[in-house]
Protein backbone atom coordinates (compact mmCIF):
# COMPACT_ATOMS: atom_id res chain seq x y z
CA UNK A 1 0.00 0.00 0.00
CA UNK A 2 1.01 3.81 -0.89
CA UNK A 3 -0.30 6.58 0.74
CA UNK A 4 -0.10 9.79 -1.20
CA UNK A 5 -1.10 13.44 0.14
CA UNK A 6 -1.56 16.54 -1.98
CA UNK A 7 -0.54 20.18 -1.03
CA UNK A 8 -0.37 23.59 -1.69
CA UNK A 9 -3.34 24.62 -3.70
CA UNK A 10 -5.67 27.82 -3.25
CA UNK A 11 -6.98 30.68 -4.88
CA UNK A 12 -4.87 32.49 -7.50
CA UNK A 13 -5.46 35.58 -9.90
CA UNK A 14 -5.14 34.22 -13.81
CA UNK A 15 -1.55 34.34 -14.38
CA UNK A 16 -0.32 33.74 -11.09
CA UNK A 17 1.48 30.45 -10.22
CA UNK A 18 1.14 27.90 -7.37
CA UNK A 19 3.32 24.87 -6.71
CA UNK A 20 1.44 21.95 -5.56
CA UNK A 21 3.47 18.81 -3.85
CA UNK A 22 2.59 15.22 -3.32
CA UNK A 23 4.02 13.23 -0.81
CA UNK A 24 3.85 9.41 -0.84
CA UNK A 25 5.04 6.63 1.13
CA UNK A 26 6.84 3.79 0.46
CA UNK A 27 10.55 2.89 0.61
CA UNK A 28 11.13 2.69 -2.88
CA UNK A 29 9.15 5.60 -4.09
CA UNK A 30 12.30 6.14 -6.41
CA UNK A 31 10.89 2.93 -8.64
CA UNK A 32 7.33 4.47 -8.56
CA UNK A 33 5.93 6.24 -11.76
CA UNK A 34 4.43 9.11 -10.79
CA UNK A 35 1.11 11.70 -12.09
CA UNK A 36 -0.70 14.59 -11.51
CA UNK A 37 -4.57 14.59 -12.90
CA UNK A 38 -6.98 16.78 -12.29
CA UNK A 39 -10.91 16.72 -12.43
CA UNK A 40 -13.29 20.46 -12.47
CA UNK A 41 -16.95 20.33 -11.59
CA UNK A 42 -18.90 17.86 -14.27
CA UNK A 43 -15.74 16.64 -16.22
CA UNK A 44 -13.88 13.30 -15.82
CA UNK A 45 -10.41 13.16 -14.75
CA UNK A 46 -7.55 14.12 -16.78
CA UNK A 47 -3.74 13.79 -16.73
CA UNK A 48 -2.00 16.64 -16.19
CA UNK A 49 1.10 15.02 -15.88
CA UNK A 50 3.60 12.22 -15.46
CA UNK A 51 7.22 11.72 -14.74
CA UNK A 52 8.77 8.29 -14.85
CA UNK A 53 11.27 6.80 -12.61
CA UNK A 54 13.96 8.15 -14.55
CA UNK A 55 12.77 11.67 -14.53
CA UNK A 56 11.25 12.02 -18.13
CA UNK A 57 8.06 14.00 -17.96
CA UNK A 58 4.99 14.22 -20.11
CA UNK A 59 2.31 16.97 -20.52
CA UNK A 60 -1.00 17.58 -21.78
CA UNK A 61 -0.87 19.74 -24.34
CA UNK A 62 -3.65 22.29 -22.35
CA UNK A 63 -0.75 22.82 -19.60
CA UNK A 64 2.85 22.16 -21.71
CA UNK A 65 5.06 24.92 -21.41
CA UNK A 66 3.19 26.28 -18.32
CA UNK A 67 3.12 23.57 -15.84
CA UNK A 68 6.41 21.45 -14.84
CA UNK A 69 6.40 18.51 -12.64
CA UNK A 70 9.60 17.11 -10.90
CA UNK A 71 10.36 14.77 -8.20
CA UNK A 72 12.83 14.55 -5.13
CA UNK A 73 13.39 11.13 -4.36
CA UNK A 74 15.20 11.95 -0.98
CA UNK A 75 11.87 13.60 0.10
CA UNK A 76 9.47 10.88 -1.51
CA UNK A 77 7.99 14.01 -3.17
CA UNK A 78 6.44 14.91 -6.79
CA UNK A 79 5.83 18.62 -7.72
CA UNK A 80 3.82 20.41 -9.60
CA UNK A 81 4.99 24.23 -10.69
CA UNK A 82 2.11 26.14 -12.30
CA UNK A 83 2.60 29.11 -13.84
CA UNK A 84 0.63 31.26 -16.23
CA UNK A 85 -2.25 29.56 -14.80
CA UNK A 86 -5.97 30.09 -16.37
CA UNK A 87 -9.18 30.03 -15.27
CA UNK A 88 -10.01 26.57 -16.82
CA UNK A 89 -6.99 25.25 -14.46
CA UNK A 90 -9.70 25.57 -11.83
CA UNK A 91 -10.33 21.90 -10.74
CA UNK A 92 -9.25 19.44 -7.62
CA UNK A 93 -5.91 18.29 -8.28
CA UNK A 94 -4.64 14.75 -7.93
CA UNK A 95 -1.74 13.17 -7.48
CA UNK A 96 -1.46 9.12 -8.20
CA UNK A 97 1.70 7.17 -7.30
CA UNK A 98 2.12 4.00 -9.83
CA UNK A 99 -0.77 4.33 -11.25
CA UNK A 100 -3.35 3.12 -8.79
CA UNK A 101 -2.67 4.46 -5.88
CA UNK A 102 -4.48 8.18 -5.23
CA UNK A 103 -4.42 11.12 -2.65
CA UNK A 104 -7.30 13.01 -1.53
CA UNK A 105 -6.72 15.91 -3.91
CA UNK A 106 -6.20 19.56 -3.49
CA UNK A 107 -8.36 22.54 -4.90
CA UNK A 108 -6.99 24.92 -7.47
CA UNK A 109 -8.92 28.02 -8.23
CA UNK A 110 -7.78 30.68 -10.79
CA UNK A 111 -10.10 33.65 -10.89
CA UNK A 112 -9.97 37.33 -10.49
């Protein structure tokens, strides 16, 4: 079992940034592939996000060049830098550790 926890969202004006974090547990969380996905009001889930155990990333292309996820493996932690963020980045924002395990999300609003 992994237990993941999200952090660090909140309200933000449109083009403002917030960095989220996800903590998980787990001795080896360097071997665990790693996402962020993120679900508004009425819409399924959607990947925001991955980065691999080897540190290679993938974006949807709504959030490439704006967002930028990383991980320290000394912390057990996965980031999430958003910048330039937009009011359809509103939504609750997962984070899922080897693709099944899932935290309890954290709410990301961007409005003025």
């Amino acid at each position: 079992q992994v237990h993941v926890v999200e952090s660090g969202g909140g309200l933000v004006q449109p083009g403002g940034s917030l960095r989220l974090s996800c903590a998980a547990s787990g001795s080896i969380f360097s071997s665990y592939f790693m996402g962020w996905y993120r679900q508004a009001p009425g819409k399924q889930r959607e990947l925001v996000a991955t980065i691999t155990t080897g540190g290679i990333t993938n974006y949807a292309d709504s959030v490439k060049g704006r967002f930028t996820i990383s991980r320290d493996n000394a912390k057990n932690t996965v980031y999430l830098q958003m910048n330039s963020l937009k009011p359809e980045d509103t939504a609750v924002y997962y984070c899922n550790a080897k693709g099944q395990y899932w935290g309890q999300g954290t709410q990301v609003t961007v409005s003025s």
